[in-house]
N, C-alpha and C. Protein backbone atom coordinates (compact mmCIF):
# COMPACT_ATOMS: atom_id res chain seq x y z
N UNK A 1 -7.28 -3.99 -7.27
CA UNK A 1 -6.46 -3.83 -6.11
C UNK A 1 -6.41 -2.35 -5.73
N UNK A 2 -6.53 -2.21 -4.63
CA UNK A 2 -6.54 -0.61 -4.36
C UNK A 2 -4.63 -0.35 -4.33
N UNK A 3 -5.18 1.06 -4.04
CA UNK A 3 -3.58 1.64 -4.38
C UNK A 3 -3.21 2.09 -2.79
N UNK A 4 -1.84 2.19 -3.22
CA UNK A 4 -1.18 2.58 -1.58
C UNK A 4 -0.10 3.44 -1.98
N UNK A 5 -0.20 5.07 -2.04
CA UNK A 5 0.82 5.96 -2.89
C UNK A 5 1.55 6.06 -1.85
N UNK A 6 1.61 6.12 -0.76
CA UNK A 6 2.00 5.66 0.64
C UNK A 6 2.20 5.51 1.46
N UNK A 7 3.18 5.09 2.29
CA UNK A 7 2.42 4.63 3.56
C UNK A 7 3.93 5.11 5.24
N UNK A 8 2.69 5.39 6.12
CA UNK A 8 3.76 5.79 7.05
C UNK A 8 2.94 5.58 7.91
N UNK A 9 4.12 6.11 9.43
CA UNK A 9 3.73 5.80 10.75
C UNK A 9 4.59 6.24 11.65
N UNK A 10 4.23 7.29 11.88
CA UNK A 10 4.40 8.33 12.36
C UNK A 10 4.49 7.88 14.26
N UNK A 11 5.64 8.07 15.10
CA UNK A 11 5.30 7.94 16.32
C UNK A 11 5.21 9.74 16.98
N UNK A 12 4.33 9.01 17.98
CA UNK A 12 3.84 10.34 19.20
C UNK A 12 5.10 11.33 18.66
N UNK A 13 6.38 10.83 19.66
CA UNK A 13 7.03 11.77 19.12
C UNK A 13 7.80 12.39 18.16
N UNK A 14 7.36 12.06 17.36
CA UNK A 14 7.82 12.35 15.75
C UNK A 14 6.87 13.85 15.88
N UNK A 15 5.62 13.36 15.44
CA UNK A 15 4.52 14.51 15.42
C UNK A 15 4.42 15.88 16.33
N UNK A 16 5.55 14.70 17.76
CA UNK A 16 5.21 15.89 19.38
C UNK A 16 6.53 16.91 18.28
N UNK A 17 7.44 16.18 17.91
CA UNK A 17 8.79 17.04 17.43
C UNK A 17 8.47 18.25 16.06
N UNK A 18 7.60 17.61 15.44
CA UNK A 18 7.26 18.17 14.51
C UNK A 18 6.47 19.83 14.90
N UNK A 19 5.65 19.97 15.75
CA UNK A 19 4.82 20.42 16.06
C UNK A 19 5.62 21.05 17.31
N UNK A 20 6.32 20.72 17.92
CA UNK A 20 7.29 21.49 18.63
C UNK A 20 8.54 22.94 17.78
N UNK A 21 8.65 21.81 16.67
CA UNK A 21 9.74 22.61 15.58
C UNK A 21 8.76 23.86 14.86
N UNK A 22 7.74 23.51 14.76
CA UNK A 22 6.90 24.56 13.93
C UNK A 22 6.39 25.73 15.38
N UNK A 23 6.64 25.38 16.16
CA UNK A 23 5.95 26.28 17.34
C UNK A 23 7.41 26.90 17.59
N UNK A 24 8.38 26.90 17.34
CA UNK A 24 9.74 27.13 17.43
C UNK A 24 10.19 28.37 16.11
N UNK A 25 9.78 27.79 15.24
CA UNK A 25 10.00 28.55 14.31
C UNK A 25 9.20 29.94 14.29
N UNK A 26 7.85 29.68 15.05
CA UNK A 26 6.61 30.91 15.53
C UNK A 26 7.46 31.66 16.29
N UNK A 27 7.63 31.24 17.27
CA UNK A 27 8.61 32.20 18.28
C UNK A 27 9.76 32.58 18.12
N UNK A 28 10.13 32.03 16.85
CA UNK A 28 11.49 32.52 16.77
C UNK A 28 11.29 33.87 15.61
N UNK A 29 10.10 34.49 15.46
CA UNK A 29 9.83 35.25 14.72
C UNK A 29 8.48 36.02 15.25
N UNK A 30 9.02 36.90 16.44
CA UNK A 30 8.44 37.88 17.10
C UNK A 30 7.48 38.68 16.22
N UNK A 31 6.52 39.19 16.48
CA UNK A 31 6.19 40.48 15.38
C UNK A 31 5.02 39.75 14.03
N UNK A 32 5.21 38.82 13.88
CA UNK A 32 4.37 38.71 12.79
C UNK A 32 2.98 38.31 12.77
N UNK A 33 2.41 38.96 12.21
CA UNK A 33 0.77 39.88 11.95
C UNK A 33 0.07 38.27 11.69
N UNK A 34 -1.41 38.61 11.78
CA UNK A 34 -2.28 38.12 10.85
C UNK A 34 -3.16 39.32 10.94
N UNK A 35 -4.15 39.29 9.53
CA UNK A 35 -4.63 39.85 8.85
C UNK A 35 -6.35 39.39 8.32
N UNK A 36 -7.07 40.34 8.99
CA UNK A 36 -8.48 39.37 7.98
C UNK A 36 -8.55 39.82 6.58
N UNK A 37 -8.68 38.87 5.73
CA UNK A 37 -9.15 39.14 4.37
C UNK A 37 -9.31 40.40 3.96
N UNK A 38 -10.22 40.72 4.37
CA UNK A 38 -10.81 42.33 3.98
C UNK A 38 -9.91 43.05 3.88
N UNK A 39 -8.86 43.24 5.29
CA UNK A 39 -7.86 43.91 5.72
C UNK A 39 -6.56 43.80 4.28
N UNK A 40 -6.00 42.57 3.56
CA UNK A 40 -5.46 41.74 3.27
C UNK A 40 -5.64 42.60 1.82
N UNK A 41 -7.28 42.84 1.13
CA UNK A 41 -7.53 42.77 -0.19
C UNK A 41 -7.20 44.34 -0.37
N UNK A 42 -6.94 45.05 0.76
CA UNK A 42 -6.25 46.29 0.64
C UNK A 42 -5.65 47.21 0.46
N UNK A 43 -4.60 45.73 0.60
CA UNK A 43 -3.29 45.99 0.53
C UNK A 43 -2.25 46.53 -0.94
N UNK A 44 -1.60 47.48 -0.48
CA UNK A 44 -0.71 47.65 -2.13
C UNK A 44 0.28 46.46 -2.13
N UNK A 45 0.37 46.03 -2.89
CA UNK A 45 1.55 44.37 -2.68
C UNK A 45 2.16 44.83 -3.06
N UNK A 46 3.70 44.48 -3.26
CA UNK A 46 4.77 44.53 -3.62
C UNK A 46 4.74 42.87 -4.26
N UNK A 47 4.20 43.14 -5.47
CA UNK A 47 5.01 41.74 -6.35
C UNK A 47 6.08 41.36 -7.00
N UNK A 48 6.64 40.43 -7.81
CA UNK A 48 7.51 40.52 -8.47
C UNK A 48 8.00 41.50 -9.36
N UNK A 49 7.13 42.01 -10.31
CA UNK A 49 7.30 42.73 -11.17
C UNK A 49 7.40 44.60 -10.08
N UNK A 50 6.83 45.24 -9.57
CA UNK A 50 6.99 45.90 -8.60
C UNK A 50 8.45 45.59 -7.62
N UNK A 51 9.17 44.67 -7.49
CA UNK A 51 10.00 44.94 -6.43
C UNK A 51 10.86 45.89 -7.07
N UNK A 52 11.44 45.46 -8.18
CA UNK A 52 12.75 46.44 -8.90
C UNK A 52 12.48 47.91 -8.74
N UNK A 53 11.21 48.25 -8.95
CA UNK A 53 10.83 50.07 -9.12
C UNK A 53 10.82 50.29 -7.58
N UNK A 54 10.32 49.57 -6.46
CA UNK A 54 10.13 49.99 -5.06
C UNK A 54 12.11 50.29 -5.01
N UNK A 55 12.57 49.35 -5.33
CA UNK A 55 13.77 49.24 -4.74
C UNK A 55 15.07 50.33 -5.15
N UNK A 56 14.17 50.56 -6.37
CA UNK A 56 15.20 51.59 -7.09
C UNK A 56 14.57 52.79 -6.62
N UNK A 57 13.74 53.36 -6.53
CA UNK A 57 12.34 54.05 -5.98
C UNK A 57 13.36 54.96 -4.40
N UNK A 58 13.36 53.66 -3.64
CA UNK A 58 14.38 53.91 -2.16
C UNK A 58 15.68 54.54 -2.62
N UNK A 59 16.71 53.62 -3.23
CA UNK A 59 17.59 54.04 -3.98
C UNK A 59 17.81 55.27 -3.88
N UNK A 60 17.05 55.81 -4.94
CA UNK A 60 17.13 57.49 -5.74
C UNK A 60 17.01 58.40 -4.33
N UNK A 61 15.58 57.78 -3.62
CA UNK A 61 15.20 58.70 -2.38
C UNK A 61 16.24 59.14 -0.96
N UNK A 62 17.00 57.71 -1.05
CA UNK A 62 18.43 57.53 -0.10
C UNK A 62 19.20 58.91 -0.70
N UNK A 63 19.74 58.91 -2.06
CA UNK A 63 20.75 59.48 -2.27
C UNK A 63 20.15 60.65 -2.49
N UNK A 64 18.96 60.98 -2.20
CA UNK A 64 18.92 62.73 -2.94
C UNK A 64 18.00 62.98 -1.55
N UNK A 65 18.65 63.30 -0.40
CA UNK A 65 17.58 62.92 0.51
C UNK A 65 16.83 64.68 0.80
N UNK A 66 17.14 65.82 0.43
CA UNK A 66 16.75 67.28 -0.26
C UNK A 66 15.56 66.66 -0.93
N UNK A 67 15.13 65.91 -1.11
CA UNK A 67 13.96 65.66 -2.01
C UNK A 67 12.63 64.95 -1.22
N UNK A 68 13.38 64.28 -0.59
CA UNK A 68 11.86 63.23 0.27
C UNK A 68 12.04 64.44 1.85
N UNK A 69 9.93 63.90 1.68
CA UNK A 69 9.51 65.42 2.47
C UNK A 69 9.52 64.82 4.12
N UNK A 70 9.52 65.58 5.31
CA UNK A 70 9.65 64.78 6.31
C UNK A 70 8.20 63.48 6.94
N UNK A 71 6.90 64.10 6.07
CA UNK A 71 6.36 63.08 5.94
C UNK A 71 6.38 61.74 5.64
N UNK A 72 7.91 61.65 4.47
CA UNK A 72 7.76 60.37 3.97
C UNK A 72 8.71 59.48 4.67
N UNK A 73 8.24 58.11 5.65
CA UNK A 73 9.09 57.69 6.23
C UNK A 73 10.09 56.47 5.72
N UNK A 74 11.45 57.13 5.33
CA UNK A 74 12.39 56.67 4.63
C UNK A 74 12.64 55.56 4.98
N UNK A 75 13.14 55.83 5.85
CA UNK A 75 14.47 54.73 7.23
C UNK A 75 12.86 53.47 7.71
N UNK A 76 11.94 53.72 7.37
CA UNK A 76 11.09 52.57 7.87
C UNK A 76 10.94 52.19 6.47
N UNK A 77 10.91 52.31 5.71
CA UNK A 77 10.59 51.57 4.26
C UNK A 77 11.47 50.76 3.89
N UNK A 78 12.85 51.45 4.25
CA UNK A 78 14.41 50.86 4.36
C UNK A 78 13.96 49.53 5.09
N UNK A 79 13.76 49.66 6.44
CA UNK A 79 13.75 48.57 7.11
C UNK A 79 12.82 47.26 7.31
N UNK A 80 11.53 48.30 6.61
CA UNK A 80 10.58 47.00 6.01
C UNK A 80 11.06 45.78 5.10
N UNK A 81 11.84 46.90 3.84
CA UNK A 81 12.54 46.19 2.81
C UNK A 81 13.73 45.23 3.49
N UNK A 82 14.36 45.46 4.50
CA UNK A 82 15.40 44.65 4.49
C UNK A 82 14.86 43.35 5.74
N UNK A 83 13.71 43.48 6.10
CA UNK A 83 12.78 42.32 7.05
C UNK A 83 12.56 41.62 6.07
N UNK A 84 11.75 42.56 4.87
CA UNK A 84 10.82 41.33 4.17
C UNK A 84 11.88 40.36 3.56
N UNK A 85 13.69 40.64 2.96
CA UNK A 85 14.36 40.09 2.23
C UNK A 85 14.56 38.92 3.05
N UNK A 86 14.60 39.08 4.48
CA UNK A 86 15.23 38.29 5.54
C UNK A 86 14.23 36.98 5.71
N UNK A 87 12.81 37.64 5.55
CA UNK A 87 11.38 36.53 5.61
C UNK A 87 11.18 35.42 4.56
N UNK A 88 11.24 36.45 3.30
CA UNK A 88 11.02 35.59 2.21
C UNK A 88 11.73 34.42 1.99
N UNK A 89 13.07 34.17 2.52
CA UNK A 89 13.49 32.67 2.28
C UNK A 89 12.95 31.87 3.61
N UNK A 90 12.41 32.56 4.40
CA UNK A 90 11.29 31.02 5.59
C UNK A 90 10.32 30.93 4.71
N UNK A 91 9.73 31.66 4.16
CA UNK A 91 8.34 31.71 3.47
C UNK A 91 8.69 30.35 2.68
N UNK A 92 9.56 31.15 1.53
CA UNK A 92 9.62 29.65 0.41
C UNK A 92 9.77 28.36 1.04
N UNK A 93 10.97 28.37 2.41
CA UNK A 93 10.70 26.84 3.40
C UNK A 93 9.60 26.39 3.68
N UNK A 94 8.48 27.44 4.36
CA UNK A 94 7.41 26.80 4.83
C UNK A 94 6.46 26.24 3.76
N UNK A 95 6.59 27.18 2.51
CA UNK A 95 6.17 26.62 1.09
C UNK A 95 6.31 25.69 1.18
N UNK A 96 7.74 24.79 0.82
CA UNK A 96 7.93 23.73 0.69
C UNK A 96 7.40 22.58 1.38
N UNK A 97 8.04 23.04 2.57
CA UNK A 97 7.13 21.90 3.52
C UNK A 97 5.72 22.05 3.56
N UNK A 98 5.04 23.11 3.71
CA UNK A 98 3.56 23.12 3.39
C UNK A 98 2.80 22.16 2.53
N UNK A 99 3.51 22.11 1.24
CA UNK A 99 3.13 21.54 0.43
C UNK A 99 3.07 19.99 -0.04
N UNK A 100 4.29 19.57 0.81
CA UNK A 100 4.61 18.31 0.87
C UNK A 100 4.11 17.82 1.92
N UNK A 101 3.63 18.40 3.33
CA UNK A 101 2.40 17.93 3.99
C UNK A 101 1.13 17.52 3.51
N UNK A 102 0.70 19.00 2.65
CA UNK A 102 -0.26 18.98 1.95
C UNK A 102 -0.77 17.72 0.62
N UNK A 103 0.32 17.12 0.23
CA UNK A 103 0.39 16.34 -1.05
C UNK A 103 0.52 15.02 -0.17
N UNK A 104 1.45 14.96 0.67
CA UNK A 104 1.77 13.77 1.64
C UNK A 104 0.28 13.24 2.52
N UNK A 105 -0.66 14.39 3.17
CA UNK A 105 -2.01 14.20 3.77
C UNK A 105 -3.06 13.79 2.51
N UNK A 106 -3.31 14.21 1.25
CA UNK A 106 -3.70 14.18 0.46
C UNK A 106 -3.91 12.05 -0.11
N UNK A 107 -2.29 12.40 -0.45
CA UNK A 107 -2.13 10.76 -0.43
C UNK A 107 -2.72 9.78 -0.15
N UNK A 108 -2.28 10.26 1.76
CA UNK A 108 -3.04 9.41 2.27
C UNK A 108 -4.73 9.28 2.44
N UNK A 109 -5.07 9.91 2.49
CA UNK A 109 -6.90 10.03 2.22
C UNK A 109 -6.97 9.29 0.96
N UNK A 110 -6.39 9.84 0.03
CA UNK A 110 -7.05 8.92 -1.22
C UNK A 110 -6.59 7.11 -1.22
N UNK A 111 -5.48 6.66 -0.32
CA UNK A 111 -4.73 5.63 0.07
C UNK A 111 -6.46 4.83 0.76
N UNK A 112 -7.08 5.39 1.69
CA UNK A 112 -8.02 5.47 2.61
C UNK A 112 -9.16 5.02 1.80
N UNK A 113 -9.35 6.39 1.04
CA UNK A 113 -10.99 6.23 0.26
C UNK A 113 -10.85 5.20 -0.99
N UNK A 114 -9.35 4.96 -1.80
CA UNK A 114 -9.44 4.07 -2.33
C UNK A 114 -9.52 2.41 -1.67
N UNK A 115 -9.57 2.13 -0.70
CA UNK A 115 -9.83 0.86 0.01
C UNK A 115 -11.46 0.75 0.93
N UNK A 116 -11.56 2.08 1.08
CA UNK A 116 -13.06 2.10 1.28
C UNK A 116 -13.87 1.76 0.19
N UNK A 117 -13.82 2.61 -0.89
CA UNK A 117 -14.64 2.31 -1.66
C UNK A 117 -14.58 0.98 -2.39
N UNK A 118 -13.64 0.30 -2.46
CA UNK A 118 -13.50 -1.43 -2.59
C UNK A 118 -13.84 -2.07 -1.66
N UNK A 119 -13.76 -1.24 -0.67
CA UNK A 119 -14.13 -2.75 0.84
C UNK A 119 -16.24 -2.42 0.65
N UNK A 120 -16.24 -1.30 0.33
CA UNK A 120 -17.95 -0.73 0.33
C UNK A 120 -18.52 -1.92 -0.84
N UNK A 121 -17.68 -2.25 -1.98
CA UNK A 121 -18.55 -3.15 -3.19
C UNK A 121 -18.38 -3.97 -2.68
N UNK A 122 -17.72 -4.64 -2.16
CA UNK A 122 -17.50 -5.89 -1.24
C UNK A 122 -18.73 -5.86 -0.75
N UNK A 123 -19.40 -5.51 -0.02
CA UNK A 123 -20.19 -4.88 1.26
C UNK A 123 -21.67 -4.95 0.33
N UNK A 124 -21.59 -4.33 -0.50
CA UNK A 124 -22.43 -4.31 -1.37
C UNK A 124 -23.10 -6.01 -2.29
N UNK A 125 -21.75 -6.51 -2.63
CA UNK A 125 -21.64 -7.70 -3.38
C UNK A 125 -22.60 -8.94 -2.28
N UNK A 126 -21.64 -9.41 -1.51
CA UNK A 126 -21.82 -10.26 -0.83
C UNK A 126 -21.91 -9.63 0.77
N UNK A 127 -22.28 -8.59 1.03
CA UNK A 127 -23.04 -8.14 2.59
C UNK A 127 -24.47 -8.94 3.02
N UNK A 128 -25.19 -9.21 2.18
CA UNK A 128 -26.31 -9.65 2.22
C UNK A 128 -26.50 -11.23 2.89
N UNK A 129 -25.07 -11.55 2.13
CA UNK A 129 -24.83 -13.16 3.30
C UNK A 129 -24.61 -13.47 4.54
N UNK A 130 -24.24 -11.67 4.46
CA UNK A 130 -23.10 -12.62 5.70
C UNK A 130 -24.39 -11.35 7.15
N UNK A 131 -25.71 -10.80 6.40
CA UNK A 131 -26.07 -9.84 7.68
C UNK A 131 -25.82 -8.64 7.58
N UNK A 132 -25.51 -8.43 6.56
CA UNK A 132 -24.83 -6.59 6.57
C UNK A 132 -25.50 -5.98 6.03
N UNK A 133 -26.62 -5.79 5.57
CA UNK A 133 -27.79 -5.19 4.65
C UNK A 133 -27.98 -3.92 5.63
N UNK A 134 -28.61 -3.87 6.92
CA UNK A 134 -28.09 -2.19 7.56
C UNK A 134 -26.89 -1.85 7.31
N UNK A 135 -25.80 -2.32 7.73
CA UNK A 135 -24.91 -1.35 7.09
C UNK A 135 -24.93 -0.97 6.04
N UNK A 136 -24.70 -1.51 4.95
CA UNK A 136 -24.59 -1.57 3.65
C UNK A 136 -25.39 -0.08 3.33
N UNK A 137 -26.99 -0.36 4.04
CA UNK A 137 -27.74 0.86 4.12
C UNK A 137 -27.13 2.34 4.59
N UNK A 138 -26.60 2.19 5.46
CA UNK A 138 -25.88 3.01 6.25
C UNK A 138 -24.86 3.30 5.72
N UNK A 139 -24.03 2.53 5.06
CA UNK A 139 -22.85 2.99 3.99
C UNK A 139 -23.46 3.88 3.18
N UNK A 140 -24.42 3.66 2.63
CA UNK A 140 -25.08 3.72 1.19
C UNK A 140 -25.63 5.59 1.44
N UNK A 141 -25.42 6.21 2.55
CA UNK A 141 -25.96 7.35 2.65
C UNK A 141 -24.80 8.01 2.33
N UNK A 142 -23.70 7.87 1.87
CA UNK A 142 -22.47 8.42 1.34
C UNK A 142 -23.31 8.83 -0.01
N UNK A 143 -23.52 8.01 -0.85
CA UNK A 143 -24.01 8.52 -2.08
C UNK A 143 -24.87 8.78 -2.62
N UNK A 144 -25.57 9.20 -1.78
CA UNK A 144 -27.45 9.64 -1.55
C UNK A 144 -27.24 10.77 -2.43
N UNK A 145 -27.97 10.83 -3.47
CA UNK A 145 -28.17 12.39 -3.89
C UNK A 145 -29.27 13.28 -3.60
N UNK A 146 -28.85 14.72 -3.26
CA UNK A 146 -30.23 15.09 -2.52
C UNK A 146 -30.40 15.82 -3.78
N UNK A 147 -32.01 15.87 -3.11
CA UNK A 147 -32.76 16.78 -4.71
C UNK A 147 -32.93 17.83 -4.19
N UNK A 148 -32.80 18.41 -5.18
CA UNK A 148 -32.98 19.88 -5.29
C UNK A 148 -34.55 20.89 -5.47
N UNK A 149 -34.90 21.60 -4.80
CA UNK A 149 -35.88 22.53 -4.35
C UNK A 149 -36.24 22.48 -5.46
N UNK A 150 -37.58 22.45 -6.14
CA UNK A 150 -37.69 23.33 -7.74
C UNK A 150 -38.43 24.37 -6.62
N UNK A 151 -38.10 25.27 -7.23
CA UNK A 151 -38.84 26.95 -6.97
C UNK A 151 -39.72 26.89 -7.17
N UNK A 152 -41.24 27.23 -6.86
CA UNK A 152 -42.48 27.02 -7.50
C UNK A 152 -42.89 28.70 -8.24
N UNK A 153 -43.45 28.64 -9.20
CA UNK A 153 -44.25 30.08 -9.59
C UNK A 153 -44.52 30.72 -9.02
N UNK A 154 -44.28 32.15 -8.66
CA UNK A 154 -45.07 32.91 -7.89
C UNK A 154 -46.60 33.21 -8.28
């Protein structure tokens, strides 16, 4: 028996709402970048282990301000830091939901390919009775294995 991890049905506007709410949440957050890769692998991160020293780092620099040179821009590091605190809890939301799209779409494909590939032995079994031998053929290019080049000697 195939499996069904499960199952939904989604109307127009469920999806129109969905996709309205996520285009909502875009605009409701002016300013934010994308980045190509390259650009991305650049970058100094601020990770977990790094936030405490950045933060104490500002700290020290706030209160002894005789010390940071007018090159170093304080009051924007300040304000980076207090954006990113403000971001990071949408982030973990969109995490969440990301993921549960992601596991929820997942599902369903395997919901899909597990009834394909039972309805395909079917197809396979008894196709031949009923006329289905092109298809069957035509199915059957799913699991074609292609060969591989041998290199010849130079």
């Amino acid at each position: 028996m195939a499996q069904n991890i499960v199952s939904l049905d989604f109307t127009d506007e469920q999806i129109a709402g969905a996709v309205a709410g996520v285009q909502q949440a875009a605009a409701s957050l002016p300013g934010l970048i994308g980045m190509e890769t390259g650009d991305r692998r650049g970058l100094t991160l601020l990770g977990p282990r790094s936030q405490d020293f950045a933060r104490q780092t500002l700290r020290v620099l706030e209160q002894n301000p005789d010390i940071v040179p007018a090159s170093l821009n304080l009051a924007e590091a300040q304000a980076d830091l207090a954006a990113l605190d403000k971001l990071v809890p949408v982030l973990e939301q969109l995490r969440r939901l990301t993921t549960r799209v992601e596991d929820t779409v997942a599902a369903l494909g395997s919901d899909v390919m597990s009834v394909a590939l039972e309805g395909y032995a079917h197809v396979k079994l008894s196709g031949g009775a009923h006329g289905l031998d092109e298809l069957r053929k035509e199915l059957s290019g799913r699991f074609a294995k292609k060969r591989r080049k041998v290199a010849e000697p130079a």
